[in-house]
PDB file of N, CA and C in Angstrom:
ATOM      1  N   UNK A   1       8.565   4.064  28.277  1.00  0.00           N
ATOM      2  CA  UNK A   1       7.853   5.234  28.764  1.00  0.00           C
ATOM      3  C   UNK A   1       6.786   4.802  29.762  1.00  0.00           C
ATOM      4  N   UNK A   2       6.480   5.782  30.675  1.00  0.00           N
ATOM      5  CA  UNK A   2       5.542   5.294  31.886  1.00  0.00           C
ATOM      6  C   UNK A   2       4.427   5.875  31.503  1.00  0.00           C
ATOM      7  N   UNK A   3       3.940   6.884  30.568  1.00  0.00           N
ATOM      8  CA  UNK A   3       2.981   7.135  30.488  1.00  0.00           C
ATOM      9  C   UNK A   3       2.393   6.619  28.790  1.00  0.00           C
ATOM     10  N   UNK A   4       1.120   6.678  28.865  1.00  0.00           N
ATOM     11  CA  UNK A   4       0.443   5.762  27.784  1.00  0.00           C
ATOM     12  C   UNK A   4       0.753   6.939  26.385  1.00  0.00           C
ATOM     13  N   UNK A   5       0.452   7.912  26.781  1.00  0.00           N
ATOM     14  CA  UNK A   5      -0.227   9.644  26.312  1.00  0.00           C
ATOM     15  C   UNK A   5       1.200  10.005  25.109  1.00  0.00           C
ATOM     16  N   UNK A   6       1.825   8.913  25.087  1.00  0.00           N
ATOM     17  CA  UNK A   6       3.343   9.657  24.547  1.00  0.00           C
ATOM     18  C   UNK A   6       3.882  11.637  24.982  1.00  0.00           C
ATOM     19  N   UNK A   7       3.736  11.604  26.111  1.00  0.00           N
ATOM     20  CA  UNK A   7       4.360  12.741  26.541  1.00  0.00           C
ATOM     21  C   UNK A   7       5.602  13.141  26.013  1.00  0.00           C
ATOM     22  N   UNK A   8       6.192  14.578  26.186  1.00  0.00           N
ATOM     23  CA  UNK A   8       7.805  14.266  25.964  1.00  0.00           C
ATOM     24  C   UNK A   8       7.530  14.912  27.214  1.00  0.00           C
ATOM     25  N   UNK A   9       8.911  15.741  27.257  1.00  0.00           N
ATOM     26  CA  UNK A   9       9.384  16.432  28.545  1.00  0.00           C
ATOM     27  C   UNK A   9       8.787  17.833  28.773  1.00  0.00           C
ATOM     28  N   UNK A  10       8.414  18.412  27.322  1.00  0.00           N
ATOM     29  CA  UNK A  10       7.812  19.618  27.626  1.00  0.00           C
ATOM     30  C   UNK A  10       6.285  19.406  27.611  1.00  0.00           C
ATOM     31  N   UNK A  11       6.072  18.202  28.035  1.00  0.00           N
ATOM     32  CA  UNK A  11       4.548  18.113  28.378  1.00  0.00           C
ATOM     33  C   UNK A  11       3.453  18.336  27.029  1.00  0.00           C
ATOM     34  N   UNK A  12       3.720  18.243  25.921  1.00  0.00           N
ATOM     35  CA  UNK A  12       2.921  18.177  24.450  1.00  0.00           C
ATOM     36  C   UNK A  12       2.624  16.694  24.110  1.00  0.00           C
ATOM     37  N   UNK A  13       1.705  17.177  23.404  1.00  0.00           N
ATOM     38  CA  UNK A  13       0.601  15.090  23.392  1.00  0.00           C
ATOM     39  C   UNK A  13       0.697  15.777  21.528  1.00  0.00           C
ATOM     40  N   UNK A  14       1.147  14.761  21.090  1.00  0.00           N
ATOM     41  CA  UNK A  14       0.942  14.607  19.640  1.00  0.00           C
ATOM     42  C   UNK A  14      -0.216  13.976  19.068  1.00  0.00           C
ATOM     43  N   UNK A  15      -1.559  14.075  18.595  1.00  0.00           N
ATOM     44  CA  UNK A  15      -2.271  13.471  18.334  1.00  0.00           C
ATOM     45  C   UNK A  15      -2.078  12.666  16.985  1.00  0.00           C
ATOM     46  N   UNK A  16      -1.700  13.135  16.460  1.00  0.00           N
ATOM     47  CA  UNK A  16      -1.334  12.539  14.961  1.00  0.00           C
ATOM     48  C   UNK A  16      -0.662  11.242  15.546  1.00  0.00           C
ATOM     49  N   UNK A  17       0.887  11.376  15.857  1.00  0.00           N
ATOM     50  CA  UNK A  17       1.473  10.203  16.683  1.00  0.00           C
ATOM     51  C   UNK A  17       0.739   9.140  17.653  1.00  0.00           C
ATOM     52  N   UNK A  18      -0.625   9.324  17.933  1.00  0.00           N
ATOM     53  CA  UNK A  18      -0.816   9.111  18.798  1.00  0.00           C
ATOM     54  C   UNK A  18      -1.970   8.293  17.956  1.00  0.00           C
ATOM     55  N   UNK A  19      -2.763   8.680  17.221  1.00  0.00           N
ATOM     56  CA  UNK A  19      -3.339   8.113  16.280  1.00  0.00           C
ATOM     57  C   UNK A  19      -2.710   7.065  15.489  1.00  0.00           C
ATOM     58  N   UNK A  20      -1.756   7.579  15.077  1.00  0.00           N
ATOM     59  CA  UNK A  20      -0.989   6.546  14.250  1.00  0.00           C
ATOM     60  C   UNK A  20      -0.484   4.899  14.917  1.00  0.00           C
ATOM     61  N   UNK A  21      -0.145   5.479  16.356  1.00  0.00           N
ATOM     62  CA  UNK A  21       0.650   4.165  17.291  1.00  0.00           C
ATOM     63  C   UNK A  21      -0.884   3.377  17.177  1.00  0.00           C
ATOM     64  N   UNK A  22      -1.709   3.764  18.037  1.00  0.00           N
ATOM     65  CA  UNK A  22      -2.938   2.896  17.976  1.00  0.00           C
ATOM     66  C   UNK A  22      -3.772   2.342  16.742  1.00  0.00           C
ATOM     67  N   UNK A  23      -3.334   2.866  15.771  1.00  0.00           N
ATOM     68  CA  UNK A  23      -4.836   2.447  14.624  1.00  0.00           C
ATOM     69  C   UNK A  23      -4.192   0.972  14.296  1.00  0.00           C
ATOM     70  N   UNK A  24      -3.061   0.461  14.363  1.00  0.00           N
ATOM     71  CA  UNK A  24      -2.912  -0.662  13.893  1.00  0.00           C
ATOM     72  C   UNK A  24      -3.281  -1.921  14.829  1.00  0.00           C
ATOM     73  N   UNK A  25      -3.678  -1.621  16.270  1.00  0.00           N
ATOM     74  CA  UNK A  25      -4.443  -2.488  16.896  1.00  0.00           C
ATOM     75  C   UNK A  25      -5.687  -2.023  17.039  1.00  0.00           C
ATOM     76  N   UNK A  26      -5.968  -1.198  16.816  1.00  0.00           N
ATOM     77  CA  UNK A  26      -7.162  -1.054  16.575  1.00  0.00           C
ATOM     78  C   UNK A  26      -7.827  -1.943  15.603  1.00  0.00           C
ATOM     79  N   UNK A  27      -7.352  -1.718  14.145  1.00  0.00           N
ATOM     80  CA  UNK A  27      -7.876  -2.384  13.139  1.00  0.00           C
ATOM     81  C   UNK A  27      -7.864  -3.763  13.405  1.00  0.00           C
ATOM     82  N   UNK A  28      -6.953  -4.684  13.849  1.00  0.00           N
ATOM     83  CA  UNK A  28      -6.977  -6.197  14.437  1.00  0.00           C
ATOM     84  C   UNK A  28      -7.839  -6.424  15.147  1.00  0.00           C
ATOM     85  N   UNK A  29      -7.985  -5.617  16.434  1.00  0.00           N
ATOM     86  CA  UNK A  29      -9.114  -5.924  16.595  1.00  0.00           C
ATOM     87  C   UNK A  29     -11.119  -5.872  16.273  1.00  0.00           C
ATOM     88  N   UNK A  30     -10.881  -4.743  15.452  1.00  0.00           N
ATOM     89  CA  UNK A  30     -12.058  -4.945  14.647  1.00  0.00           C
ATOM     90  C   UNK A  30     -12.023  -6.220  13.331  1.00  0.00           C
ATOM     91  N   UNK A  31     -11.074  -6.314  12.594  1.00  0.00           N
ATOM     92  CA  UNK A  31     -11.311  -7.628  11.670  1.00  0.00           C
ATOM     93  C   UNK A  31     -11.249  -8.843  12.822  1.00  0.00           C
ATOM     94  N   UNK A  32     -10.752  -8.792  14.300  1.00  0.00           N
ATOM     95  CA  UNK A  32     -10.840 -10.010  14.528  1.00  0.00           C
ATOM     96  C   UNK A  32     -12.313  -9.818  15.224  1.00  0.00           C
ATOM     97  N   UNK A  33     -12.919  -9.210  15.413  1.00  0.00           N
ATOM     98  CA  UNK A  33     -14.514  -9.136  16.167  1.00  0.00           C
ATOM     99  C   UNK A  33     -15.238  -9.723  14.925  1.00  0.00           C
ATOM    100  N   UNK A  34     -15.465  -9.559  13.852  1.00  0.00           N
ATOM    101  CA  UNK A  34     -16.428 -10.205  13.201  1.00  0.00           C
ATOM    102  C   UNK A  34     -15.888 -11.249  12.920  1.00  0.00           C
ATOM    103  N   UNK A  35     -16.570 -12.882  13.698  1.00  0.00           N
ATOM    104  CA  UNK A  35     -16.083 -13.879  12.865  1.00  0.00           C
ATOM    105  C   UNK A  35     -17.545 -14.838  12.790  1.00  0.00           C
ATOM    106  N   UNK A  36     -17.587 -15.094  11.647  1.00  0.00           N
ATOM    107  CA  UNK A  36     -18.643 -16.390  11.249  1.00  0.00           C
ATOM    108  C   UNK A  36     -18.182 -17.795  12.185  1.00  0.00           C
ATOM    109  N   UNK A  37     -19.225 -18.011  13.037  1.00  0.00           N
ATOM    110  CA  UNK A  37     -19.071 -19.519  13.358  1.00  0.00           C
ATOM    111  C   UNK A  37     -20.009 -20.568  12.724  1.00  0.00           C
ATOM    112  N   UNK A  38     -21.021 -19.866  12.288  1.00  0.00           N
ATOM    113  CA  UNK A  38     -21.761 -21.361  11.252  1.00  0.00           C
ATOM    114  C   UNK A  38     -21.967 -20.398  10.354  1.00  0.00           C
ATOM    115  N   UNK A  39     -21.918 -21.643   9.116  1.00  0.00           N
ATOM    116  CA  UNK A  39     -22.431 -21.321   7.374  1.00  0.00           C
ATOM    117  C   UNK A  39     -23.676 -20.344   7.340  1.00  0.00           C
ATOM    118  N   UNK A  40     -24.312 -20.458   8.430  1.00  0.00           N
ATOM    119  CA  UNK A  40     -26.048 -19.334   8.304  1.00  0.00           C
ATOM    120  C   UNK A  40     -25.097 -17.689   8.323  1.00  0.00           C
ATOM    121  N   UNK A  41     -23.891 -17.767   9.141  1.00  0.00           N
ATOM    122  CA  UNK A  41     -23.390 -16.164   9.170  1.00  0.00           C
ATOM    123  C   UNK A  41     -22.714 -16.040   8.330  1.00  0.00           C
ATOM    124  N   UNK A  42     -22.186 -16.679   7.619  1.00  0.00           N
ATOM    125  CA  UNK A  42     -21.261 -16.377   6.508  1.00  0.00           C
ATOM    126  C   UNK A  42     -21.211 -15.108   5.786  1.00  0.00           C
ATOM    127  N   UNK A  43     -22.255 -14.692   5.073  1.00  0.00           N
ATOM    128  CA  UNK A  43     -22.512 -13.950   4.085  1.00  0.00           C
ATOM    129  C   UNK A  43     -22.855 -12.638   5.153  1.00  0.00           C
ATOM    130  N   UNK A  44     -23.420 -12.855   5.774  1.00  0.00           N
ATOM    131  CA  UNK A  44     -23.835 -11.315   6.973  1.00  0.00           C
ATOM    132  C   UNK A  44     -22.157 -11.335   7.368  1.00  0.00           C
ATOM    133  N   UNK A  45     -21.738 -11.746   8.249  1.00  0.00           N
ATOM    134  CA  UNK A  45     -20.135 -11.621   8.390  1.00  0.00           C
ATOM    135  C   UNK A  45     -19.307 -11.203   7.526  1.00  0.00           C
ATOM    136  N   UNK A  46     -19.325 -11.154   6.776  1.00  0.00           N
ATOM    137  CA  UNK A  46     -18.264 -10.866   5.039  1.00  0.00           C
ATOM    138  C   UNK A  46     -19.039  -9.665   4.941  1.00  0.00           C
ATOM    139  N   UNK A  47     -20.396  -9.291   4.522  1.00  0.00           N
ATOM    140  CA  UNK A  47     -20.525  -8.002   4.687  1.00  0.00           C
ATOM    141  C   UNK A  47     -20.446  -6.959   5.782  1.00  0.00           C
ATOM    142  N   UNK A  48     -20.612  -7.508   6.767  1.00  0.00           N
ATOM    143  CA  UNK A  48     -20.171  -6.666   8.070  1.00  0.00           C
ATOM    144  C   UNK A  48     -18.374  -6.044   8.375  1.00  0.00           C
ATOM    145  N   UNK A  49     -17.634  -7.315   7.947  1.00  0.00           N
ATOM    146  CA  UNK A  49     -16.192  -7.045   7.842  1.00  0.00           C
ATOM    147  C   UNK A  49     -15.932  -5.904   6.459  1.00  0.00           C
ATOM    148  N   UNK A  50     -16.365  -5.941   5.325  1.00  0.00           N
ATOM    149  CA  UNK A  50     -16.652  -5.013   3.966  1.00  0.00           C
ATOM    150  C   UNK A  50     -16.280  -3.895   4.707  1.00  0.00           C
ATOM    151  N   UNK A  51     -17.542  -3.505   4.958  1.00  0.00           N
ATOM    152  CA  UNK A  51     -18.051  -2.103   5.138  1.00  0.00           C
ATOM    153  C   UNK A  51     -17.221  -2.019   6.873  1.00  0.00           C
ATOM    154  N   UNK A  52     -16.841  -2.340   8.013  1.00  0.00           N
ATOM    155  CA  UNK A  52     -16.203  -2.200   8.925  1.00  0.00           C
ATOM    156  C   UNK A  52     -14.428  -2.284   8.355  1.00  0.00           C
ATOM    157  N   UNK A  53     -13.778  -2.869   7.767  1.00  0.00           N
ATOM    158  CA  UNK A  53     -12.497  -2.624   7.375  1.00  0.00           C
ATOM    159  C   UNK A  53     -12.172  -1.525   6.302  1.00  0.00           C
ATOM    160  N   UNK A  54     -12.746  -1.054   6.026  1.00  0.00           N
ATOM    161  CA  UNK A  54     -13.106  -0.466   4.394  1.00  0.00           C
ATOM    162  C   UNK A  54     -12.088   0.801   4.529  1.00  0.00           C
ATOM    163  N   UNK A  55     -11.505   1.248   6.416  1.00  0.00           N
ATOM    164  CA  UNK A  55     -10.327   2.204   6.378  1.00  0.00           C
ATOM    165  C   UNK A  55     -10.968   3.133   7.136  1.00  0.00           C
ATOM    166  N   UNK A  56     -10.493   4.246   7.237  1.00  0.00           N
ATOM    167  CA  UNK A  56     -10.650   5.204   7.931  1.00  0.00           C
ATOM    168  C   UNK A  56      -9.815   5.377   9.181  1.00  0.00           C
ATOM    169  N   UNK A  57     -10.310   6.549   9.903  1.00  0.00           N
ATOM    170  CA  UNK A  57      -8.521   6.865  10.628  1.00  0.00           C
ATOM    171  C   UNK A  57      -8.550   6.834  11.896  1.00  0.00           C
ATOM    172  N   UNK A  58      -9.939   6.144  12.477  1.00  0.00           N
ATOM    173  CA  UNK A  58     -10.165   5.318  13.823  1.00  0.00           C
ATOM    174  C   UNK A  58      -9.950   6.504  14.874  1.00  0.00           C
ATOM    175  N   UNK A  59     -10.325   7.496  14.407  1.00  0.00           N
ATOM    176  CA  UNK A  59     -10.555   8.431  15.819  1.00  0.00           C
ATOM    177  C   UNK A  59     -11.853   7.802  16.893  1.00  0.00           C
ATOM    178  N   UNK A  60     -12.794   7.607  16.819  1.00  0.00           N
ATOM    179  CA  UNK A  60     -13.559   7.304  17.638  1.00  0.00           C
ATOM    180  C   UNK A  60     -12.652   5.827  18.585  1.00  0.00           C
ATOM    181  N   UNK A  61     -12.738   4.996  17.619  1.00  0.00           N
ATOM    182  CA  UNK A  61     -11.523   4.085  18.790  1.00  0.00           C
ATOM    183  C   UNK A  61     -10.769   4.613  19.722  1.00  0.00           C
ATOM    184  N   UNK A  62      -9.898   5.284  19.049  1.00  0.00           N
ATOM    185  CA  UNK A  62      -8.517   6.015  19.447  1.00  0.00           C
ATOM    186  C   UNK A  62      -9.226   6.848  20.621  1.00  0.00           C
ATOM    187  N   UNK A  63     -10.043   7.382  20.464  1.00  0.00           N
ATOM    188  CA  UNK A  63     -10.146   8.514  21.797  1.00  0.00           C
ATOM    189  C   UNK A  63     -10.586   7.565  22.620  1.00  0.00           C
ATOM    190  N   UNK A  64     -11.390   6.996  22.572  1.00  0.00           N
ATOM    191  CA  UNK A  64     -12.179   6.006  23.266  1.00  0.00           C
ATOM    192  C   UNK A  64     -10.764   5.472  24.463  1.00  0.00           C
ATOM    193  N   UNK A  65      -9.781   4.867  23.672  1.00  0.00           N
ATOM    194  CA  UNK A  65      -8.805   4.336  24.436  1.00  0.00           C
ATOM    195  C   UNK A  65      -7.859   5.369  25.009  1.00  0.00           C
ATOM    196  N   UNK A  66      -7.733   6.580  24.362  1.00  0.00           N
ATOM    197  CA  UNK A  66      -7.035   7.908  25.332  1.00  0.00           C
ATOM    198  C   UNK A  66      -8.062   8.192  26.371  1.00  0.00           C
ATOM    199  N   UNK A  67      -8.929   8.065  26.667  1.00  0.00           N
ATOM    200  CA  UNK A  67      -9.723   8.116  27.269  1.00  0.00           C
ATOM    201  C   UNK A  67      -9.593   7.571  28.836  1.00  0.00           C
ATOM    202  N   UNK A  68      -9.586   5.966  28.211  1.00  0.00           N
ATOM    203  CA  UNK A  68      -9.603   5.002  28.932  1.00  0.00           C
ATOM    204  C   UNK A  68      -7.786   4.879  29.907  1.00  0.00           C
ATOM    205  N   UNK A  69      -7.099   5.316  29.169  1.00  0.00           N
ATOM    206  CA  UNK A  69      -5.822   5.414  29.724  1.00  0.00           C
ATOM    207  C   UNK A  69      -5.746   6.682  30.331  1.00  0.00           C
ATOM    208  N   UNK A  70      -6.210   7.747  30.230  1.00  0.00           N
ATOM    209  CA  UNK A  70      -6.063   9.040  30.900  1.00  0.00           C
ATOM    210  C   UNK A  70      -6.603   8.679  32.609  1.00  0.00           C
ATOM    211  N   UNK A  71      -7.681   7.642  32.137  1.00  0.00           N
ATOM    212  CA  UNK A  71      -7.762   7.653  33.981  1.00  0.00           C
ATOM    213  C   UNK A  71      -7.568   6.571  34.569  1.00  0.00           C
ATOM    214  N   UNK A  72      -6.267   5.643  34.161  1.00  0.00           N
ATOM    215  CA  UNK A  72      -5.427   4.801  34.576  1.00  0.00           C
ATOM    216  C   UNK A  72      -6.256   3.221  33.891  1.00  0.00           C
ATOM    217  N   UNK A  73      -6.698   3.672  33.456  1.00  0.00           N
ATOM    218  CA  UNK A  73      -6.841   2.317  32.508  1.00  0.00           C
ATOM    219  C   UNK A  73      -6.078   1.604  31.206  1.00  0.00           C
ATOM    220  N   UNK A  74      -6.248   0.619  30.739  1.00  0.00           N
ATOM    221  CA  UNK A  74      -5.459   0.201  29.645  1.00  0.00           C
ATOM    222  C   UNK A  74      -5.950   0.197  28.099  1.00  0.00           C
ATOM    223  N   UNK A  75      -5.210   0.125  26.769  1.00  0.00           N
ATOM    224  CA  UNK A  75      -5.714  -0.353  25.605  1.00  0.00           C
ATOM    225  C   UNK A  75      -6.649  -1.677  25.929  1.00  0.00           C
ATOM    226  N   UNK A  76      -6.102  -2.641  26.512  1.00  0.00           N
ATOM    227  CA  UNK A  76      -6.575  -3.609  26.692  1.00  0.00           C
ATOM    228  C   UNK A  76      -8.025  -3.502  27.095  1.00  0.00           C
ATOM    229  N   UNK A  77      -8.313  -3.035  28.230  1.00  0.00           N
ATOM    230  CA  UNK A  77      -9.516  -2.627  28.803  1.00  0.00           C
ATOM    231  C   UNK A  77     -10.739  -1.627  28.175  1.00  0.00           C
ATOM    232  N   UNK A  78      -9.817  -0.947  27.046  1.00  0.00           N
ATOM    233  CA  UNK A  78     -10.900  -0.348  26.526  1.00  0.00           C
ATOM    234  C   UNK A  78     -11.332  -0.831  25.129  1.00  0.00           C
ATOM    235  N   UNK A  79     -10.520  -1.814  24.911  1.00  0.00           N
ATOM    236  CA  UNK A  79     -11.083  -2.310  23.375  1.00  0.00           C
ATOM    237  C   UNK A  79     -12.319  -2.770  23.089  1.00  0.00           C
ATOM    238  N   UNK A  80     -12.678  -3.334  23.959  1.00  0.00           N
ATOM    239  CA  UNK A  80     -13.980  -4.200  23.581  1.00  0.00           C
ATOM    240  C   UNK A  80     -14.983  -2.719  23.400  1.00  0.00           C
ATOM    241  N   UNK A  81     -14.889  -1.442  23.959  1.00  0.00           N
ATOM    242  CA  UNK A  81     -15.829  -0.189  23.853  1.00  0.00           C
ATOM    243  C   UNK A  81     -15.278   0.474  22.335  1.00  0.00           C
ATOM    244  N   UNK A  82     -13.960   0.286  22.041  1.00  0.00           N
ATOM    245  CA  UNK A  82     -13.410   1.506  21.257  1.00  0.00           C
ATOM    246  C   UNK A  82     -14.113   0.303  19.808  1.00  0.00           C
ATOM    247  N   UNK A  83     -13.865  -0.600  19.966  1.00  0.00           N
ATOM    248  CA  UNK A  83     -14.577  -1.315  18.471  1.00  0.00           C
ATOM    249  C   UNK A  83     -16.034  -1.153  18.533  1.00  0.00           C
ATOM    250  N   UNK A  84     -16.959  -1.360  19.594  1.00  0.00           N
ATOM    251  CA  UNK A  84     -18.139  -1.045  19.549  1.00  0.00           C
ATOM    252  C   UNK A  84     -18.496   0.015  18.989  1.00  0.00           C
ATOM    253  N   UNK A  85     -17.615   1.062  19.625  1.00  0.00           N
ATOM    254  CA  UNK A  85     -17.804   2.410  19.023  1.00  0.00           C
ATOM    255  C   UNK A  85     -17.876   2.485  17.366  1.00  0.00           C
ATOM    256  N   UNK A  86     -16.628   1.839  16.883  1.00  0.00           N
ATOM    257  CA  UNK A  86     -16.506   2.231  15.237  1.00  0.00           C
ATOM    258  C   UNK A  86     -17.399   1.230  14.963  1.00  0.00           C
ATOM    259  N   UNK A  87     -17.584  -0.152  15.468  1.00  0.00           N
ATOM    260  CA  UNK A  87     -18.981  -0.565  14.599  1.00  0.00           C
ATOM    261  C   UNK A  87     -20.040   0.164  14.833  1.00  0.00           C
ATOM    262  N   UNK A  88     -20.932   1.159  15.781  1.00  0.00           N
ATOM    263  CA  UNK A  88     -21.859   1.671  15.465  1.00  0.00           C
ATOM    264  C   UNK A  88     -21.621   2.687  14.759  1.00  0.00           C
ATOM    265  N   UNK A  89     -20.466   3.471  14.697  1.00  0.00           N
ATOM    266  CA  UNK A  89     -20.269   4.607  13.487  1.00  0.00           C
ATOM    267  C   UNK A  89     -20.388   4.006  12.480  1.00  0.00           C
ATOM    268  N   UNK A  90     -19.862   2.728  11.607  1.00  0.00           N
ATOM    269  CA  UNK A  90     -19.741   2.468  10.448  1.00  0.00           C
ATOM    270  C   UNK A  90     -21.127   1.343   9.922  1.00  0.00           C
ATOM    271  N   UNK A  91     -22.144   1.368  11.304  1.00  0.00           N
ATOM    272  CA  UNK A  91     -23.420   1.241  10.443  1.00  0.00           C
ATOM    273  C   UNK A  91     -24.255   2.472  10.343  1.00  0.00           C
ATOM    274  N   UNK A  92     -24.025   3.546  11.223  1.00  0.00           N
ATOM    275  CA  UNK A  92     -24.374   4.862  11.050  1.00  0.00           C
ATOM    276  C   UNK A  92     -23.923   5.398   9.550  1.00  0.00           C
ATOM    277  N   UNK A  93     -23.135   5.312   9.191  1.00  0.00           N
ATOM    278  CA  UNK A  93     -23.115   5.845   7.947  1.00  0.00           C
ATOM    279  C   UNK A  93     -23.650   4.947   6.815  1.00  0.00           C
ATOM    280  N   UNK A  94     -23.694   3.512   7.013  1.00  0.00           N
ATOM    281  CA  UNK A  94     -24.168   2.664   5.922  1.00  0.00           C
ATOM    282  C   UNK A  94     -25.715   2.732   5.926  1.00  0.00           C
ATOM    283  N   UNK A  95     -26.208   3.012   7.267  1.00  0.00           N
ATOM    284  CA  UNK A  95     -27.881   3.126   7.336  1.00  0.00           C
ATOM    285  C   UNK A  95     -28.380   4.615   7.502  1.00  0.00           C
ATOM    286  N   UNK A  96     -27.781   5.711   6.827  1.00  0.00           N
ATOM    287  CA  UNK A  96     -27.832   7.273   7.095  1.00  0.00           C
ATOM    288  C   UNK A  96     -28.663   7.501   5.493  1.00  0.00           C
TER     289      UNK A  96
END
């Protein structure tokens, strides 16, 4: 398919489908953003990954990157924003 948006022919965007294709790179790349490089992060890292993997259904990612592809951009290009995004949502709710 040439377009990112999963179009069909009668021009309808499935969001559900559309959610679903993305959340599984999504989530990779949030467990791969937190990583401990010395023993001092260890324990902050393990809780940061906790409470950031803990689930949810990655709309803020997800739009973030429909977003980013609606005006000719890529998943690729918008990841590093669409994880930012769910890490500040998911300390927003841990510090609310």
């Amino acid at each position: 398919s040439t377009t990112n948006l999963h179009m069909n022919s009668a021009s309808t965007f499935d969001l559900n489908e559309y959610l679903i294709s993305k959340k599984t790179t999504v989530e990779k790349a949030l467990d791969e953003s937190v990583v401990s490089t010395t023993k001092e992060t260890d324990k902050i890292c393990e809780s940061m990954s906790y409470s950031l993997m803990a689930g949810g259904k990655r709309i803020r990612p997800v739009l973030c990157i429909a977003a980013c592809e609606m005006f000719g951009g890529t998943e690729l290009e918008a990841m590093p924003t669409a994880v930012a995004l769910e890490m500040i949502h998911t300390m927003s709710l841990i510090h609310d």
